[in-house]
Protein backbone atom coordinates (compact mmCIF):
# COMPACT_ATOMS: atom_id res chain seq x y z
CA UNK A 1 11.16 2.44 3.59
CA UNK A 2 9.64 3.68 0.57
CA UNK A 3 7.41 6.83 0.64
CA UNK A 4 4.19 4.58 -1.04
CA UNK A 5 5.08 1.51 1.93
CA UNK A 6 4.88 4.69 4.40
CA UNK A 7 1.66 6.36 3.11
CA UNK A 8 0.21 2.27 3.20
CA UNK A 9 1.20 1.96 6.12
CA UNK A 10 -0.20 5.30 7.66
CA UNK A 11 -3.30 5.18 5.61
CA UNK A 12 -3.97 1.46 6.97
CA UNK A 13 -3.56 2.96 10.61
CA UNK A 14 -6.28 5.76 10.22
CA UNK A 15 -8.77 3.59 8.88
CA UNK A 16 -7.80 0.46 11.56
CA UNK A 17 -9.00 4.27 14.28
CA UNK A 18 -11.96 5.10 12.05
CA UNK A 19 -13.74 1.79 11.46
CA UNK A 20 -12.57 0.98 15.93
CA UNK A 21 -14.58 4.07 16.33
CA UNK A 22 -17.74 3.77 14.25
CA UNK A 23 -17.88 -0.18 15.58
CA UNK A 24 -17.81 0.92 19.49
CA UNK A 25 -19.49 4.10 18.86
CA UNK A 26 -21.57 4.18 15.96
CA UNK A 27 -23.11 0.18 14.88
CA UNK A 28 -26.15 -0.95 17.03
CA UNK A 29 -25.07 -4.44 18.32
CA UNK A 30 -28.31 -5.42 19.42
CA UNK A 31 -30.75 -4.26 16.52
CA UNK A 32 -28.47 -4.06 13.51
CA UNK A 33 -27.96 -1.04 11.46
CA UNK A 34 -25.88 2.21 12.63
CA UNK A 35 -26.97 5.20 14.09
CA UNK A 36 -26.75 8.17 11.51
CA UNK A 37 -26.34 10.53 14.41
CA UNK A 38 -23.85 11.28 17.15
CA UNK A 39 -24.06 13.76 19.74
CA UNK A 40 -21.22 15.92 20.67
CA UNK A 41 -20.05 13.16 23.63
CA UNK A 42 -20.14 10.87 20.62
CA UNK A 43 -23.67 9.17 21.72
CA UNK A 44 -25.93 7.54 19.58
CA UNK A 45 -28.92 10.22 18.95
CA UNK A 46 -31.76 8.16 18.38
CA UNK A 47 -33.64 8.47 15.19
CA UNK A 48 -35.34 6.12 12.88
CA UNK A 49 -32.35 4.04 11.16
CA UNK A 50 -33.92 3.58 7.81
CA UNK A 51 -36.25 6.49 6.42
CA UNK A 52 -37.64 7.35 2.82
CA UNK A 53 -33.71 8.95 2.27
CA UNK A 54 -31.58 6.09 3.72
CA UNK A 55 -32.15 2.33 3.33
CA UNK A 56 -29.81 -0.34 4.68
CA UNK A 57 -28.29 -1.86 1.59
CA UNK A 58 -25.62 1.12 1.32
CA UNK A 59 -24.09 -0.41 4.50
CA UNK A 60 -23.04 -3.45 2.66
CA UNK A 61 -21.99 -1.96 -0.31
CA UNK A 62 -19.87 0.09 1.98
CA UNK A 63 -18.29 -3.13 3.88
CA UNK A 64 -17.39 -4.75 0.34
CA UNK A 65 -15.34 -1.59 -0.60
């Protein structure tokens, strides 16, 4: 296997773990949006989702990436 097929491969892998571990741990099923803060058992700290610094439309500029 080539050395770019391996780093594809490997690279594929860790974002397969990161985007398994913002969707259980991270998205709000129920209301929409994700929680900008976890605490240090990886729990959703609950503050307002959308505020005069964040708005929602960089979430789907981020899924189109």
């Amino acid at each position: 296997m080539r050395i770019a097929e391996f780093c594809k491969k490997e690279i594929a892998s860790i974002l397969d773990e990161v985007m398994e571990f913002w969707s259980t741990k991270a998205i709000d099923h129920s209301h929409g949006e994700w929680y900008e803060k976890l605490d240090a058992d990886k729990n959703p700290i609950h503050v307002p989702k959308v505020n005069m610094w964040k708005s929602p439309y960089h979430i789907v500029r981020m899924c189109l990436l």
